[in-house]
PDB file of N, CA and C in Angstrom:
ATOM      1  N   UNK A   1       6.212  -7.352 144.880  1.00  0.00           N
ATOM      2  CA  UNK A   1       6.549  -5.973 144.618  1.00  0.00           C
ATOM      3  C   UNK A   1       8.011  -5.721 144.969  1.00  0.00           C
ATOM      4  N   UNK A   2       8.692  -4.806 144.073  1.00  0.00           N
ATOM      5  CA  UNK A   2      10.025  -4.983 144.420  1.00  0.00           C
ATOM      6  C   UNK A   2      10.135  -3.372 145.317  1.00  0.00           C
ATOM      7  N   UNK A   3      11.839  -3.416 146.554  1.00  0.00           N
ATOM      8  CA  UNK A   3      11.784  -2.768 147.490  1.00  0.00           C
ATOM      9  C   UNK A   3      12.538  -1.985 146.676  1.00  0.00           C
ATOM     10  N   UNK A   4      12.638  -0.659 146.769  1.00  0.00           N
ATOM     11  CA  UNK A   4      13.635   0.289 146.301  1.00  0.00           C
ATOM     12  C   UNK A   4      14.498   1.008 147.276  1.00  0.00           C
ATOM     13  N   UNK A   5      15.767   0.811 146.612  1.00  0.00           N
ATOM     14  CA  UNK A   5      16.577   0.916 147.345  1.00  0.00           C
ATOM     15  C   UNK A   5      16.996   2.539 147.841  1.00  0.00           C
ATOM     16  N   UNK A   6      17.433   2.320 149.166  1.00  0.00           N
ATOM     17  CA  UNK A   6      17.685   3.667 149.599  1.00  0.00           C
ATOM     18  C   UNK A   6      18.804   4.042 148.637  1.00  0.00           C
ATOM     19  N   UNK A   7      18.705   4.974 147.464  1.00  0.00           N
ATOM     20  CA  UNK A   7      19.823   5.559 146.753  1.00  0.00           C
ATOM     21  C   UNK A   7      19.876   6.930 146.369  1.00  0.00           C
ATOM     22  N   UNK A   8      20.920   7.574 147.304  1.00  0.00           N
ATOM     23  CA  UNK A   8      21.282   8.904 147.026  1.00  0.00           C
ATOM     24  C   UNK A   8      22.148   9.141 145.378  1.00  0.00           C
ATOM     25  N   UNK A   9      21.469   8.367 144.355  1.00  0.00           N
ATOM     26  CA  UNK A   9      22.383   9.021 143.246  1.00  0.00           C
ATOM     27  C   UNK A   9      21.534  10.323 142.541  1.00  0.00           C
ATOM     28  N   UNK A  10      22.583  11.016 142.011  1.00  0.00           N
ATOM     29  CA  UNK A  10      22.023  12.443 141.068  1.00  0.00           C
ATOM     30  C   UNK A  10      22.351  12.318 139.637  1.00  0.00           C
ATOM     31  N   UNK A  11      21.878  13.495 139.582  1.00  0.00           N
ATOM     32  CA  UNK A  11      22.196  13.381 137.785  1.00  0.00           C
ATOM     33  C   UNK A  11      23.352  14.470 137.564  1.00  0.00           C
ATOM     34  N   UNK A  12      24.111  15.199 136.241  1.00  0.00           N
ATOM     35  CA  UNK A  12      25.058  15.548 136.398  1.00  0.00           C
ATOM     36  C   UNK A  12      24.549  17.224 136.407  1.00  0.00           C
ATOM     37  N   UNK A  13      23.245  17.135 136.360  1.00  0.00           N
ATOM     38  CA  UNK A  13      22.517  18.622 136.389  1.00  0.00           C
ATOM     39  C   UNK A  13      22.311  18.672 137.911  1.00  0.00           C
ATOM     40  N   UNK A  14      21.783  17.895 138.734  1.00  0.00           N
ATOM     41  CA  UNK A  14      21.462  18.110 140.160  1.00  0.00           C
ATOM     42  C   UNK A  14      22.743  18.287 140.580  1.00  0.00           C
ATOM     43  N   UNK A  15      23.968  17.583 140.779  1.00  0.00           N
ATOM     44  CA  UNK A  15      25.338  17.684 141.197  1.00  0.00           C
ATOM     45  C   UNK A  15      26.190  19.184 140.922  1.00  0.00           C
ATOM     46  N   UNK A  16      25.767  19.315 139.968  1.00  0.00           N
ATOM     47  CA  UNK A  16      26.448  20.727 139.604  1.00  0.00           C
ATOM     48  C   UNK A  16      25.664  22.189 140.370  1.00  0.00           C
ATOM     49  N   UNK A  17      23.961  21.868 140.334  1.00  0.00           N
ATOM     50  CA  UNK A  17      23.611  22.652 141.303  1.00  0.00           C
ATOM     51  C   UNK A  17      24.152  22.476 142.381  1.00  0.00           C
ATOM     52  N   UNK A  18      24.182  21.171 143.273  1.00  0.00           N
ATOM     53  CA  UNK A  18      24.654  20.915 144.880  1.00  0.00           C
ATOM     54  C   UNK A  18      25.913  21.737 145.150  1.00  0.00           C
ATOM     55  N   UNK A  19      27.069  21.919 143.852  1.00  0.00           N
ATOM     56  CA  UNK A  19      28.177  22.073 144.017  1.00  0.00           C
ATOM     57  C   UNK A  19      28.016  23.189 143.730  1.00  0.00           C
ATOM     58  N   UNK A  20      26.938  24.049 142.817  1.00  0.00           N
ATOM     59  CA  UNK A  20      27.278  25.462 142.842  1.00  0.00           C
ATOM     60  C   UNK A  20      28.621  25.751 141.693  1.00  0.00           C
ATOM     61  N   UNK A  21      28.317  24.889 140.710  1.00  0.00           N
ATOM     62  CA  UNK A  21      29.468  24.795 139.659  1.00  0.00           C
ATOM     63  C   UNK A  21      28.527  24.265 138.277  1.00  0.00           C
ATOM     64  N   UNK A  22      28.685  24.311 136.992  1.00  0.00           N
ATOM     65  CA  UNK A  22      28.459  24.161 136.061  1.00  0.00           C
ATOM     66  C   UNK A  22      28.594  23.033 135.802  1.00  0.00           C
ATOM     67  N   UNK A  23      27.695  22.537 134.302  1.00  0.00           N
ATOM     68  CA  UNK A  23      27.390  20.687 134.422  1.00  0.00           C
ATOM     69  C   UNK A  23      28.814  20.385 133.582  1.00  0.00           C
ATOM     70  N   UNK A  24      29.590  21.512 132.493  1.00  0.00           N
ATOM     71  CA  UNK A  24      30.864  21.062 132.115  1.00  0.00           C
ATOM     72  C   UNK A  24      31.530  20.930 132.645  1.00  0.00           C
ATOM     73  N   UNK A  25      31.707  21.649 134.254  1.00  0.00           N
ATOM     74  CA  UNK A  25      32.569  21.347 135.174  1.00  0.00           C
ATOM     75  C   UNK A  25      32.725  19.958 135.969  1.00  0.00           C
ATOM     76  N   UNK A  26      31.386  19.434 135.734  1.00  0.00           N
ATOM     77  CA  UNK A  26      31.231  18.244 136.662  1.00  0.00           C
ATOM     78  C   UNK A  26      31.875  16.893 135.573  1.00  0.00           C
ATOM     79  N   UNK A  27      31.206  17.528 134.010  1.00  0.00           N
ATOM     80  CA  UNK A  27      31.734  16.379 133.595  1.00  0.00           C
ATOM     81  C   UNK A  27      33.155  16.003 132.721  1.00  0.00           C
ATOM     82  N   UNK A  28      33.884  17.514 132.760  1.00  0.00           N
ATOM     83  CA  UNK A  28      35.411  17.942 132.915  1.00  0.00           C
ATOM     84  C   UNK A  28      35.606  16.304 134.291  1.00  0.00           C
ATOM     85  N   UNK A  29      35.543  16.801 135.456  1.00  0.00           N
ATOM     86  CA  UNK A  29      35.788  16.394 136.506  1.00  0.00           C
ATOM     87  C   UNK A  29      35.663  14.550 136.395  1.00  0.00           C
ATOM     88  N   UNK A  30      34.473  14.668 135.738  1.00  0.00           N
ATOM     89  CA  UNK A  30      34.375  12.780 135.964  1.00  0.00           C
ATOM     90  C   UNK A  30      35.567  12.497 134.990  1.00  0.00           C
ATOM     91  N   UNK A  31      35.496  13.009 133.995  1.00  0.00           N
ATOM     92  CA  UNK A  31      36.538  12.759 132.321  1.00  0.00           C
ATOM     93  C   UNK A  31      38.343  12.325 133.296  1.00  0.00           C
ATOM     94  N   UNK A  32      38.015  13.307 134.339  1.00  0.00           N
ATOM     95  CA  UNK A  32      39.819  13.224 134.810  1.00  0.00           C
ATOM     96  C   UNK A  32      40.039  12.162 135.855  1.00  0.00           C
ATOM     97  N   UNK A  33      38.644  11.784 135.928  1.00  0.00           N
ATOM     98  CA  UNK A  33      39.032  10.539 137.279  1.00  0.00           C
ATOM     99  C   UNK A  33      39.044  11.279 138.615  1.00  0.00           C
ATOM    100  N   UNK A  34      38.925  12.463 139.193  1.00  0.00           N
ATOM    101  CA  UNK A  34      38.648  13.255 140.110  1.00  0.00           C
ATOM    102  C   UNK A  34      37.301  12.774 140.794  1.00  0.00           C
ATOM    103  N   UNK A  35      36.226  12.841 140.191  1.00  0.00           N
ATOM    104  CA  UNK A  35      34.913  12.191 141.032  1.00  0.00           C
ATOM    105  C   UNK A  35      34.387  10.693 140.790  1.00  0.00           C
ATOM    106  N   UNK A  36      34.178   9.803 141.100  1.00  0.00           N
ATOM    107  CA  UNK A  36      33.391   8.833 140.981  1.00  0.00           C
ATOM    108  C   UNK A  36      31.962   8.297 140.167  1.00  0.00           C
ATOM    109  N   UNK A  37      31.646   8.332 139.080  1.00  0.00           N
ATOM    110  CA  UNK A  37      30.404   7.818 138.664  1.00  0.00           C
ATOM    111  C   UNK A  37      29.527   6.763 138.310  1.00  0.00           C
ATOM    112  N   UNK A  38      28.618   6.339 138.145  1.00  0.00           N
ATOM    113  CA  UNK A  38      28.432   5.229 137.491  1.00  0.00           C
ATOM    114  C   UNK A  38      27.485   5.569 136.103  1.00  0.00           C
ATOM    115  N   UNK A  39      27.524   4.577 135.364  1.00  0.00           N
ATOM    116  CA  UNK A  39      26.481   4.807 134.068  1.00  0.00           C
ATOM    117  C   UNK A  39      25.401   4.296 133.894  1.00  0.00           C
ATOM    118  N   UNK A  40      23.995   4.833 133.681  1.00  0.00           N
ATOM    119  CA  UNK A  40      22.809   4.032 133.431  1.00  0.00           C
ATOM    120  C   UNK A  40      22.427   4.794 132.414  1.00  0.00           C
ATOM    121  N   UNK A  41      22.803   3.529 131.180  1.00  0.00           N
ATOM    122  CA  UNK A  41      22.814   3.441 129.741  1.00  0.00           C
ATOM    123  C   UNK A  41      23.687   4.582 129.397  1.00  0.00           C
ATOM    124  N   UNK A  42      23.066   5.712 129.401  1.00  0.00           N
ATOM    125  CA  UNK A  42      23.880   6.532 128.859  1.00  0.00           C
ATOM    126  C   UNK A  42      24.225   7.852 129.876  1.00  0.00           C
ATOM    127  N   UNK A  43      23.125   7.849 130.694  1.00  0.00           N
ATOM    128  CA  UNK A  43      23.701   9.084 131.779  1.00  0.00           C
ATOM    129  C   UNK A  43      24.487   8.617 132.707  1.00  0.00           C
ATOM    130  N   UNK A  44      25.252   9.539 133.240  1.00  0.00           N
ATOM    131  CA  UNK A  44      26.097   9.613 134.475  1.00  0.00           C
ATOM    132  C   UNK A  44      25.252  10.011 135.484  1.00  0.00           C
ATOM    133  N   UNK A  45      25.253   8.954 136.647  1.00  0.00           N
ATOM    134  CA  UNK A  45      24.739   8.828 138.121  1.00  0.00           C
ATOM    135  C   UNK A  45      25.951   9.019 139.442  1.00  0.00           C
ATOM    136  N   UNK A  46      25.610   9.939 139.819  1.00  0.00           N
ATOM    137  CA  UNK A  46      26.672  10.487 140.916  1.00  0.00           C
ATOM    138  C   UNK A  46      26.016  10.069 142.396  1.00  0.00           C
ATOM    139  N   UNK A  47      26.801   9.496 142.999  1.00  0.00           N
ATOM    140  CA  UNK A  47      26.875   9.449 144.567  1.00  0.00           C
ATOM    141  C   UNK A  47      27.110  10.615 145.719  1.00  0.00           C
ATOM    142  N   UNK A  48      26.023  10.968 146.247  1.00  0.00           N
ATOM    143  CA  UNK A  48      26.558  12.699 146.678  1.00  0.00           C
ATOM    144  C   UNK A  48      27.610  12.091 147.903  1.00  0.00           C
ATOM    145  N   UNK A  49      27.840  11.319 148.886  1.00  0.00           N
ATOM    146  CA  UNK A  49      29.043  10.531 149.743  1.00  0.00           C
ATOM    147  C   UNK A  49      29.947  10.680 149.244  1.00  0.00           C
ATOM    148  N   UNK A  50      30.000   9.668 148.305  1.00  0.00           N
ATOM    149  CA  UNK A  50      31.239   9.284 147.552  1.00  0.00           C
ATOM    150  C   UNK A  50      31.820  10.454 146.774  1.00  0.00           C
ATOM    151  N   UNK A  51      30.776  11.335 146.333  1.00  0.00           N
ATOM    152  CA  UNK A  51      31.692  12.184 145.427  1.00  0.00           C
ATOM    153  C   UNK A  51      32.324  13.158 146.727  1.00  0.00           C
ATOM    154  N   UNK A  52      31.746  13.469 147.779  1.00  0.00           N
ATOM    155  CA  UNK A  52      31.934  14.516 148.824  1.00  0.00           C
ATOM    156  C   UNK A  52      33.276  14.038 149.240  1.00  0.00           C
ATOM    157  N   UNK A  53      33.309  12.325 149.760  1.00  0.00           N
ATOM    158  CA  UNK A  53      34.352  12.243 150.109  1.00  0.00           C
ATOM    159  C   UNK A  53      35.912  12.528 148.969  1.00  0.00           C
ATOM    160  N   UNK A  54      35.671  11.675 148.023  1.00  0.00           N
ATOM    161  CA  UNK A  54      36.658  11.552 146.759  1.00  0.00           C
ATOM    162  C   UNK A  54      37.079  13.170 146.321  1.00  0.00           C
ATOM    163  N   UNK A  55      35.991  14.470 146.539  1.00  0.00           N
ATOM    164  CA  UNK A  55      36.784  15.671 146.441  1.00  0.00           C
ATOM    165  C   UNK A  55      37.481  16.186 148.144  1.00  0.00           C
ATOM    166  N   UNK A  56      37.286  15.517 149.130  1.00  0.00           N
ATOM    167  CA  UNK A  56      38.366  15.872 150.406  1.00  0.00           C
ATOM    168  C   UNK A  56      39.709  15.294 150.283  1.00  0.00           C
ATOM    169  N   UNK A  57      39.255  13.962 149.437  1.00  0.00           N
ATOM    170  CA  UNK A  57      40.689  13.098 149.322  1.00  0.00           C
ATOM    171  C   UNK A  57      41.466  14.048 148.445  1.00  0.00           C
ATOM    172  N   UNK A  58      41.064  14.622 147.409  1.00  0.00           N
ATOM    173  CA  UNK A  58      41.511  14.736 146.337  1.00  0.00           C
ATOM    174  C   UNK A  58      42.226  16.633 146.918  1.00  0.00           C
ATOM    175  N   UNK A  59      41.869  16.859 147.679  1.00  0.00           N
ATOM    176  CA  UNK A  59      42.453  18.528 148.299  1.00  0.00           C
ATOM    177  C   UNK A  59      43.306  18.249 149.079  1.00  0.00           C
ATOM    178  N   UNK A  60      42.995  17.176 149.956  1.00  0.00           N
ATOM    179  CA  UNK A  60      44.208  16.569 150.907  1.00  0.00           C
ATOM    180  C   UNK A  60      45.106  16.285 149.879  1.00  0.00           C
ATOM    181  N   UNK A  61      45.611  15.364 148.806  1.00  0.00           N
ATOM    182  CA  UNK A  61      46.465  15.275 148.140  1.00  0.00           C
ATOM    183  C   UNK A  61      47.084  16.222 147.465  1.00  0.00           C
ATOM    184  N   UNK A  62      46.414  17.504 147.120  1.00  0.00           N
ATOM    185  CA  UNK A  62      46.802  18.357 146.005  1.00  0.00           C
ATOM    186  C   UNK A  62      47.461  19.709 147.249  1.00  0.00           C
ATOM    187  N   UNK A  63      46.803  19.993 148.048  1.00  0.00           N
ATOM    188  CA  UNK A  63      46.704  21.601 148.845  1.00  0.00           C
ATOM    189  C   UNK A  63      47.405  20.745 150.670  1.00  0.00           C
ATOM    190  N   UNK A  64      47.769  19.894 150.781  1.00  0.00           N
ATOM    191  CA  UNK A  64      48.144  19.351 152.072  1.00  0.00           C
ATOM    192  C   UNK A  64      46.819  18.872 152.984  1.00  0.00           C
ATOM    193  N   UNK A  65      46.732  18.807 154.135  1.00  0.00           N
ATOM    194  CA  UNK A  65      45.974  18.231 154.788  1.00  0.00           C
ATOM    195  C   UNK A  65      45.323  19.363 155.687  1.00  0.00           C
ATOM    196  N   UNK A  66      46.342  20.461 155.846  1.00  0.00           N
ATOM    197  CA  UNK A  66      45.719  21.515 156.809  1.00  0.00           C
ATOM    198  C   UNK A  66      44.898  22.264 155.688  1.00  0.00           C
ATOM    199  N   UNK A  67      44.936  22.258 154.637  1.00  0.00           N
ATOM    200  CA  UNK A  67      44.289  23.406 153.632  1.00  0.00           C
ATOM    201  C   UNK A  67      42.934  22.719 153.070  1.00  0.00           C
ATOM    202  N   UNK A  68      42.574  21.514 153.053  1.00  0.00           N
ATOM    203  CA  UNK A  68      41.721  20.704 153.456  1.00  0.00           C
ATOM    204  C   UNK A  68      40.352  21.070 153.406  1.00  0.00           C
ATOM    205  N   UNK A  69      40.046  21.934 154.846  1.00  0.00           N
ATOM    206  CA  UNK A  69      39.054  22.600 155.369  1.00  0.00           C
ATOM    207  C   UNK A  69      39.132  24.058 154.992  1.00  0.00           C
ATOM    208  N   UNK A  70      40.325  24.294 155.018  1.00  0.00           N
ATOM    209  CA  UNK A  70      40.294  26.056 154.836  1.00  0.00           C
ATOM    210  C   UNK A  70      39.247  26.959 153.632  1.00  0.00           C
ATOM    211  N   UNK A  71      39.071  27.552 153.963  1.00  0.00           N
ATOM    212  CA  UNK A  71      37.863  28.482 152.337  1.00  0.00           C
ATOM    213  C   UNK A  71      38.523  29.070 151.994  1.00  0.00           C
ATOM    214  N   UNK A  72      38.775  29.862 150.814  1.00  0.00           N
ATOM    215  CA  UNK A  72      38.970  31.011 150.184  1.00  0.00           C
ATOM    216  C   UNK A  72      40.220  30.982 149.576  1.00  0.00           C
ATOM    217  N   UNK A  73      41.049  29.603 149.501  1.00  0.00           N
ATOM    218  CA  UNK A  73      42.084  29.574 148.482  1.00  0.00           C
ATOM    219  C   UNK A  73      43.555  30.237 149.358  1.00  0.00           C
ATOM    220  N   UNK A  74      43.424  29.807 150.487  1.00  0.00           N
ATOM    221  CA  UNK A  74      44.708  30.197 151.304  1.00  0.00           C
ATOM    222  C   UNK A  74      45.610  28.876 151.111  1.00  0.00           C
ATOM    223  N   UNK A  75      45.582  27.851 150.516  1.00  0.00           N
ATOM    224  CA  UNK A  75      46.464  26.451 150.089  1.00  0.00           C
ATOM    225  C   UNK A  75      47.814  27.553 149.878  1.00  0.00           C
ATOM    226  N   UNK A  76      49.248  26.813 150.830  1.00  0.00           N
ATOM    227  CA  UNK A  76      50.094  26.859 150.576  1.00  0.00           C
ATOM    228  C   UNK A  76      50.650  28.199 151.575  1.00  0.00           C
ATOM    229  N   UNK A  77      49.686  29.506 151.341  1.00  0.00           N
ATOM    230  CA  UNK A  77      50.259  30.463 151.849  1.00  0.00           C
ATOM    231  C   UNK A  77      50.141  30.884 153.149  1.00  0.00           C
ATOM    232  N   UNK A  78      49.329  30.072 153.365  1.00  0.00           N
ATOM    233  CA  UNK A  78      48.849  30.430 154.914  1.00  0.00           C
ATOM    234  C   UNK A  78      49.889  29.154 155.865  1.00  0.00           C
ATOM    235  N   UNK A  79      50.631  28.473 155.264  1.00  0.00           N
ATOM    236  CA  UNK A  79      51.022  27.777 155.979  1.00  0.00           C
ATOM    237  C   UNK A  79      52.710  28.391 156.414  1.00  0.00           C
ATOM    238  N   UNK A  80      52.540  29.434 155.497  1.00  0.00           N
ATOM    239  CA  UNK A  80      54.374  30.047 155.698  1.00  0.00           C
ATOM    240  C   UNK A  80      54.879  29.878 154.622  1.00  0.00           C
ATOM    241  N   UNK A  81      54.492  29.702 153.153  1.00  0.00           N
ATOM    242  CA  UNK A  81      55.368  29.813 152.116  1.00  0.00           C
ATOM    243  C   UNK A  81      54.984  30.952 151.647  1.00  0.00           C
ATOM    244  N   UNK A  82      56.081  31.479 151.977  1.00  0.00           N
ATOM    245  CA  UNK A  82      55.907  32.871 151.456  1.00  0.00           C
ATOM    246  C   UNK A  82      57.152  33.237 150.280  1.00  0.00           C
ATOM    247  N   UNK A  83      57.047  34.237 149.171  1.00  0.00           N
ATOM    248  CA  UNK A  83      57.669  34.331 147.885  1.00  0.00           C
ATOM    249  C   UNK A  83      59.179  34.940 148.461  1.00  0.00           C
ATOM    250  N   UNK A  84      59.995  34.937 147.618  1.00  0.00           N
ATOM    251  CA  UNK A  84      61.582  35.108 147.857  1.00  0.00           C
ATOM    252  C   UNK A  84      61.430  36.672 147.903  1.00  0.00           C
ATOM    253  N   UNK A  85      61.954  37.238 149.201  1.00  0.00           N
ATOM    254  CA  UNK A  85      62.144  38.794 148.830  1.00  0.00           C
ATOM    255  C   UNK A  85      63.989  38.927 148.202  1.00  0.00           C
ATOM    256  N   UNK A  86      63.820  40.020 147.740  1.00  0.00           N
ATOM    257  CA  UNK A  86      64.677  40.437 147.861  1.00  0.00           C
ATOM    258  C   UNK A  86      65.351  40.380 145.914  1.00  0.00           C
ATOM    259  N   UNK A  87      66.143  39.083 145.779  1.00  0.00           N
ATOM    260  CA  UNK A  87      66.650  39.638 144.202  1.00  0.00           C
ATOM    261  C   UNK A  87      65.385  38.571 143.585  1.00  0.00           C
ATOM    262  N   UNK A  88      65.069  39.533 142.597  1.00  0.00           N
ATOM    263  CA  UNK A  88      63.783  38.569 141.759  1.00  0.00           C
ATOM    264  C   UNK A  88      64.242  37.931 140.051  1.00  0.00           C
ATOM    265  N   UNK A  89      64.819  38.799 139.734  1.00  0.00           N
ATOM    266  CA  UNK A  89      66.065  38.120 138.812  1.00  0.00           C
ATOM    267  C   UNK A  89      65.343  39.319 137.699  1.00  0.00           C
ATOM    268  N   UNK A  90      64.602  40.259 138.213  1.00  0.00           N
ATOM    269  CA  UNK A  90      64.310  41.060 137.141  1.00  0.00           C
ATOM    270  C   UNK A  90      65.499  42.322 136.666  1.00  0.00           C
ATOM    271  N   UNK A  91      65.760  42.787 135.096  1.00  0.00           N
ATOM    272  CA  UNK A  91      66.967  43.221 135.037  1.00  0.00           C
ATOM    273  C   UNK A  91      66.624  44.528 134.743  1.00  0.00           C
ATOM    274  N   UNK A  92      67.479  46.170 134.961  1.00  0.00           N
ATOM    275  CA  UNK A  92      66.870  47.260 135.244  1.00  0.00           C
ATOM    276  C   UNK A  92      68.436  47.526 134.174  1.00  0.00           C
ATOM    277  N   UNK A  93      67.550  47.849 133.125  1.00  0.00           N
ATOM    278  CA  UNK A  93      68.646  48.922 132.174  1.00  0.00           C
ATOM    279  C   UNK A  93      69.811  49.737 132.821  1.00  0.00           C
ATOM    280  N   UNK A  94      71.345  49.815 132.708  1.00  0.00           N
ATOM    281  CA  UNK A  94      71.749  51.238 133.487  1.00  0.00           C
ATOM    282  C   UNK A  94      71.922  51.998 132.893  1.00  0.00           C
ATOM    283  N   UNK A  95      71.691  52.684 134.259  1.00  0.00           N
ATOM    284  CA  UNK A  95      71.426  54.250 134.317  1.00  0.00           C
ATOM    285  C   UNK A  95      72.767  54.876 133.554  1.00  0.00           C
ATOM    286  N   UNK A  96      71.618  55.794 132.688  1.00  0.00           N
ATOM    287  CA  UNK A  96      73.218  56.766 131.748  1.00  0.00           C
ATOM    288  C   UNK A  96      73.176  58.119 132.693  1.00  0.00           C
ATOM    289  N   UNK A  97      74.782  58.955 132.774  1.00  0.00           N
ATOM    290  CA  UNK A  97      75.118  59.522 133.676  1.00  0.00           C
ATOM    291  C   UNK A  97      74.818  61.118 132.525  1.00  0.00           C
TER     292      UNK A  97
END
């Protein structure tokens, strides 16, 4: 009798529930090389590890390392980049006297 192996793979419908995102989104995502998959025959089999890790790698590279963990889309601004005050290069008709 053969042993079956301990394997956490999903399908691209279970993954998209886990993620709380849509199945075009997931398979947008494999298409760009962003998540990891493998193929049996014709479906895509996802690793919930591997994909968990490969999207931390992939925020660390894009949003820095502190934005990482952060929620709610503070990448970039919360770290002190903040926009140029002052001349914005927008041009104001003059004023007729």
């Amino acid at each position: 009798m053969k042993e079956k192996k301990n394997d956490h793979r999903v399908s691209v419908r279970e993954l998209a529930d886990a993620l709380r995102v849509s199945t075009d989104t997931v398979r947008r995502a494999y298409r760009k090389g962003e998540i990891p998959a493998i193929r049996v025959k014709t479906a895509l089999r996802f690793d919930l590890q591997e994909v968990h890790a490969c999207m931390q790698r992939n925020a660390a590279a894009r949003f820095g390392a502190h934005s990482a963990s952060a929620r709610g889309g503070t990448a970039g601004r919360a770290l002190g980049d903040q926009p140029p005050s002052g001349k914005t290069g927008a041009q104001f008709p003059e004023e007729r006297l």
